[in-house]
N, C-alpha and C. Protein backbone atom coordinates (compact mmCIF):
# COMPACT_ATOMS: atom_id res chain seq x y z
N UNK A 1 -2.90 14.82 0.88
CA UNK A 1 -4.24 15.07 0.40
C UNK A 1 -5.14 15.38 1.58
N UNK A 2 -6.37 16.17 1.10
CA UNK A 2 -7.13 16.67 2.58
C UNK A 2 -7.75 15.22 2.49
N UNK A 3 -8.73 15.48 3.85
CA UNK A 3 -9.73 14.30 3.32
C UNK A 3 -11.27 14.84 4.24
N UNK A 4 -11.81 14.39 3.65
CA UNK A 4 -13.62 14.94 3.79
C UNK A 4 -13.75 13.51 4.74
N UNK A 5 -15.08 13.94 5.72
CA UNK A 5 -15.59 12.83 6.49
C UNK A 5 -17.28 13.32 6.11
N UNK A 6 -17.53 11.97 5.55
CA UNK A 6 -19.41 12.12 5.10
C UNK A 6 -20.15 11.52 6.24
N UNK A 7 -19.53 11.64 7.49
CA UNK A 7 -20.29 11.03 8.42
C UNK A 7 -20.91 12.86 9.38
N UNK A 8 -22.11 12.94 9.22
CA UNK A 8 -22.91 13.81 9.81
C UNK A 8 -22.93 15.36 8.94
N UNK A 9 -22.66 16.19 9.16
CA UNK A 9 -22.32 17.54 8.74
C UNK A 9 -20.55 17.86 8.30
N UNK A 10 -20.09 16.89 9.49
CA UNK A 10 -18.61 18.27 9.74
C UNK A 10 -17.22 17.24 8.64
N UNK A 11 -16.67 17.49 8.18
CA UNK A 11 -15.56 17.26 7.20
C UNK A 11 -14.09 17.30 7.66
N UNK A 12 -13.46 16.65 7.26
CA UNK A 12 -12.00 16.33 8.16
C UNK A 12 -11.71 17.49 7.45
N UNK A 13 -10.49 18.40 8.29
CA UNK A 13 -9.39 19.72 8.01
C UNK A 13 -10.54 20.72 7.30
N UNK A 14 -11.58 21.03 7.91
CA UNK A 14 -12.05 21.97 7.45
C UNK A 14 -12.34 21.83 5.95
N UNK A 15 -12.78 21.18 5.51
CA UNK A 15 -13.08 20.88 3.89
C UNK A 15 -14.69 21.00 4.16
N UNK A 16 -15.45 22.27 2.75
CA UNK A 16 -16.59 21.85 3.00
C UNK A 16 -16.93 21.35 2.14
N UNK A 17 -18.54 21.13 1.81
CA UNK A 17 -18.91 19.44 0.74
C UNK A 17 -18.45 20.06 -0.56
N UNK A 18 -18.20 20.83 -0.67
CA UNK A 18 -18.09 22.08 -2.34
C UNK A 18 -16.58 21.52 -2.27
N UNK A 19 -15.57 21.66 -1.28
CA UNK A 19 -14.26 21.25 -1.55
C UNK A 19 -14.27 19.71 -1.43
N UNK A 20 -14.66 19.09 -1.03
CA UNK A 20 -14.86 17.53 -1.78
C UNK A 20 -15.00 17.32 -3.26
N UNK A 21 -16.56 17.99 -3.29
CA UNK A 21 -16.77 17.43 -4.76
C UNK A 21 -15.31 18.56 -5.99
N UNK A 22 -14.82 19.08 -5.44
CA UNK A 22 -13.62 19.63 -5.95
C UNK A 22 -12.74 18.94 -6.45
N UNK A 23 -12.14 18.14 -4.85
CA UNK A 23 -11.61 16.81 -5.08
C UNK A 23 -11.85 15.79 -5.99
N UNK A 24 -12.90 15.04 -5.76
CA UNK A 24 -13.49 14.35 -6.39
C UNK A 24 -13.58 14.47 -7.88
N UNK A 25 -13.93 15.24 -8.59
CA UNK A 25 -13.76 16.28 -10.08
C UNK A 25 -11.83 15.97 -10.39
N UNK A 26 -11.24 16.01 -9.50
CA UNK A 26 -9.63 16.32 -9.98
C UNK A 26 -9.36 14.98 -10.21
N UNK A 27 -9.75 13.77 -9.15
CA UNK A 27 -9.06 12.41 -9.08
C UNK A 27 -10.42 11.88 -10.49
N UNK A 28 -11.01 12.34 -10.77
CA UNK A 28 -12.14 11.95 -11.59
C UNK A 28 -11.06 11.71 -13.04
N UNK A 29 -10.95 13.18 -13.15
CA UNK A 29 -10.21 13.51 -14.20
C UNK A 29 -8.53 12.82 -14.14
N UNK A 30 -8.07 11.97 -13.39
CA UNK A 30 -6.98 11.97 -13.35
C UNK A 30 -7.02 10.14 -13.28
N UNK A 31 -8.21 9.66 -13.09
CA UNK A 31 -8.40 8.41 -13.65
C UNK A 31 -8.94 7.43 -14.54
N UNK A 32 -9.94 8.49 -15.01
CA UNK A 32 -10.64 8.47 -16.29
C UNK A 32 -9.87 7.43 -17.75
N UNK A 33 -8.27 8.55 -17.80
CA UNK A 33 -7.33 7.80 -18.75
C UNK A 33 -6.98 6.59 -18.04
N UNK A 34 -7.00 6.18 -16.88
CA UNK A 34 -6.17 4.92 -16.38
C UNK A 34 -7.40 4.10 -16.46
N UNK A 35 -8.29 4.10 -16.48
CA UNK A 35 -9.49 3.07 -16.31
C UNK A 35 -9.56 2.65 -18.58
N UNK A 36 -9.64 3.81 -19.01
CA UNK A 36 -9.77 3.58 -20.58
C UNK A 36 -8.72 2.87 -20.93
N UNK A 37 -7.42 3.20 -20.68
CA UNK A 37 -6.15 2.59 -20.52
C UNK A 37 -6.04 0.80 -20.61
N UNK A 38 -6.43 0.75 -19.34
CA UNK A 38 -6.38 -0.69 -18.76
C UNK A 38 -7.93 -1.41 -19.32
N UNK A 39 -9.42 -0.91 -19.29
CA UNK A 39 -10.13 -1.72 -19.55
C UNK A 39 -11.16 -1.50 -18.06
N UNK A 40 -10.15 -1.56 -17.18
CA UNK A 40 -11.13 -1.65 -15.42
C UNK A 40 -9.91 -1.20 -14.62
N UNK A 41 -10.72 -0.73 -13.48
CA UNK A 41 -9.90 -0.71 -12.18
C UNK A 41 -11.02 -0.99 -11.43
N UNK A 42 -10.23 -1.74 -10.54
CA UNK A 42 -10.42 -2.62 -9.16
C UNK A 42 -11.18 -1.33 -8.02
N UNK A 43 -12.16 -1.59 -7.52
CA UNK A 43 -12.32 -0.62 -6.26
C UNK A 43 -11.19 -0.45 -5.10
N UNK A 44 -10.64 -1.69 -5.36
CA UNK A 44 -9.44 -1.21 -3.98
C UNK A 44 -8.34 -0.80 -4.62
N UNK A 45 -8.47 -0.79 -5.85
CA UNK A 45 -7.48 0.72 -6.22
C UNK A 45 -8.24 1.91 -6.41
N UNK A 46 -9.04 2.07 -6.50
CA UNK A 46 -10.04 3.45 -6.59
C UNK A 46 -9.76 3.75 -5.10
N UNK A 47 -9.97 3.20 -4.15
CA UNK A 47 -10.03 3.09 -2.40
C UNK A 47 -8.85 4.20 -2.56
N UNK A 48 -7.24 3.27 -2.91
CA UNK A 48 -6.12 4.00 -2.60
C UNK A 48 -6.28 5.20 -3.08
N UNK A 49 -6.75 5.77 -4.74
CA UNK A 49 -6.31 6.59 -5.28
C UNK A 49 -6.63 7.99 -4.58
N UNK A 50 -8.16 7.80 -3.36
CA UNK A 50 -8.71 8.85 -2.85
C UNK A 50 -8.33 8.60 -1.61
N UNK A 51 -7.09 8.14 -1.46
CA UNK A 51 -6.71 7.84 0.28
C UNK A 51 -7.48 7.18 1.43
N UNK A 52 -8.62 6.32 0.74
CA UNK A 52 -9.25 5.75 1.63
C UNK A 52 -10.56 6.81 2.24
N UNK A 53 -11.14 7.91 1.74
CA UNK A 53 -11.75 8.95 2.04
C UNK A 53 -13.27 8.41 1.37
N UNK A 54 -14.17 8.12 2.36
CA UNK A 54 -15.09 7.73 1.94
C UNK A 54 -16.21 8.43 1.38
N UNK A 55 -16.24 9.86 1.49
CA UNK A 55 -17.43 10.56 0.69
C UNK A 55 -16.42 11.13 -0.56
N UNK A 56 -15.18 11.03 -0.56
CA UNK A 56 -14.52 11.30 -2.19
C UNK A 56 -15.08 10.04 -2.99
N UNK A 57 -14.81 9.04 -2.58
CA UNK A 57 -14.79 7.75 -3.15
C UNK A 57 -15.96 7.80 -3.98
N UNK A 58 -17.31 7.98 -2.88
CA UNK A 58 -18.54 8.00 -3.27
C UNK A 58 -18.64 9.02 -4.53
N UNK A 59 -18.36 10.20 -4.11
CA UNK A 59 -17.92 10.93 -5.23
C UNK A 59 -17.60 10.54 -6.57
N UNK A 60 -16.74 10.37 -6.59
CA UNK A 60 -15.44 9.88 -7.75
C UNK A 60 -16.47 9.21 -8.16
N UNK A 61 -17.35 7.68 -7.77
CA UNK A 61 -17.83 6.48 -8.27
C UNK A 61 -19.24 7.31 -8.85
N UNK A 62 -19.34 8.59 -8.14
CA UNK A 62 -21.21 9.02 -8.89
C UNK A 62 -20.50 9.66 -10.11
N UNK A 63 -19.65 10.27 -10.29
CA UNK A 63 -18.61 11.20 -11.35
C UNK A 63 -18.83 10.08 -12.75
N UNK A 64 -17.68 9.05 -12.41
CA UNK A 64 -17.81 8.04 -13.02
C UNK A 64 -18.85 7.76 -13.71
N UNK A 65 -19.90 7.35 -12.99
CA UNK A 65 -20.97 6.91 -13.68
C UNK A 65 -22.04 7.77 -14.60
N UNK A 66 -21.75 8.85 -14.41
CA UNK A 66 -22.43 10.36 -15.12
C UNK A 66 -21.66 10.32 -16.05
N UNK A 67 -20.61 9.78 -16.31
CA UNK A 67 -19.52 9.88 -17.54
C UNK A 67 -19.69 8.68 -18.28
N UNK A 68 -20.47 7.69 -17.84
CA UNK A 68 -20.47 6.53 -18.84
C UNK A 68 -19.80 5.70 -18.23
N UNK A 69 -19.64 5.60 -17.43
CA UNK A 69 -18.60 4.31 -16.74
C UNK A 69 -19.27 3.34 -16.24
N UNK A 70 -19.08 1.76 -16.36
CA UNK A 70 -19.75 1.11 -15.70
C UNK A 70 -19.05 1.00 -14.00
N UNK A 71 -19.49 1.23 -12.83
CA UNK A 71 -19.36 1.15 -11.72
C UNK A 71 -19.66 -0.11 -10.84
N UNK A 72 -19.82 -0.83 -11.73
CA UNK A 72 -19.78 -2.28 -10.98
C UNK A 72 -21.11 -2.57 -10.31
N UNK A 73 -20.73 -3.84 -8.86
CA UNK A 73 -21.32 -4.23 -8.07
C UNK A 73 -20.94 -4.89 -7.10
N UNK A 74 -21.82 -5.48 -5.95
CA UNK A 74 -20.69 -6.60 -5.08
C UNK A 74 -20.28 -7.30 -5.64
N UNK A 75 -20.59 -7.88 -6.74
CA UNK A 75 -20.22 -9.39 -7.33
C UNK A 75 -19.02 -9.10 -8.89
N UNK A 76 -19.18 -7.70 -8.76
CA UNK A 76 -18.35 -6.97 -10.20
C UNK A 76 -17.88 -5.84 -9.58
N UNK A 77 -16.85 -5.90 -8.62
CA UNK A 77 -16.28 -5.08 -7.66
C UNK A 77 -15.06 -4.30 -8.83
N UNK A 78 -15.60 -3.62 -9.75
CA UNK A 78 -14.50 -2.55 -10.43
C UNK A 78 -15.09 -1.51 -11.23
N UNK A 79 -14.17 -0.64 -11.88
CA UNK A 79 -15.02 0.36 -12.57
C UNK A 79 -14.54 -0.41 -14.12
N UNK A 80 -15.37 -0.09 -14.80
CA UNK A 80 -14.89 -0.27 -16.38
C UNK A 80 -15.45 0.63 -17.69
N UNK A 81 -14.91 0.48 -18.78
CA UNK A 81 -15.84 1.19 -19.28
C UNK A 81 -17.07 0.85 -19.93
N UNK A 82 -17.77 1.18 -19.87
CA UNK A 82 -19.23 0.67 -20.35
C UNK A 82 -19.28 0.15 -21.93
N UNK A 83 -19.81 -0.69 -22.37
CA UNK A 83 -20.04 -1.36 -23.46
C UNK A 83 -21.43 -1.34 -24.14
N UNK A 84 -20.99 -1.24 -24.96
CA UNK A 84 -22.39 -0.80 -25.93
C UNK A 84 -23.43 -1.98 -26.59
């Protein structure tokens, strides 16, 4: 997997912010069913699923939450799905 660096302007392997949020959009869609699935996932499996890439992550978790997802907190460290 590539991986984006959100620290300043410049992006690991030449990725620019358009090919992040690319990324981000694919693992979105590709965990969506595993979070409905199970109920929650853990942030430090969200961590792994984007290789540890910290402006995907961020990504993925704003994705998430535009979709209805609850995204947690420090003290509710997972994603779940939101409850009505």
């Amino acid at each position: 997997m590539k991986y984006c660096d959100g620290r300043g302007t410049s992006y690991r392997n030449g990725n620019s912010y358009e090919d992040c949020k690319k990324i981000a959009e694919d693992i979105n869609a590709r965990v969506k069913p595993i979070i409905t699935d199970n109920g929650s996932m853990p942030w430090k499996q969200l961590s792994e699923e984007v290789d540890h890439d910290e402006l995907v992550y961020k990504l993925v978790l704003k994705y998430l939450r535009r979709d209805g997802f609850d995204i947690g907190n420090f003290e509710n460290p997972q994603v779940s799905v939101k409850s009505n």
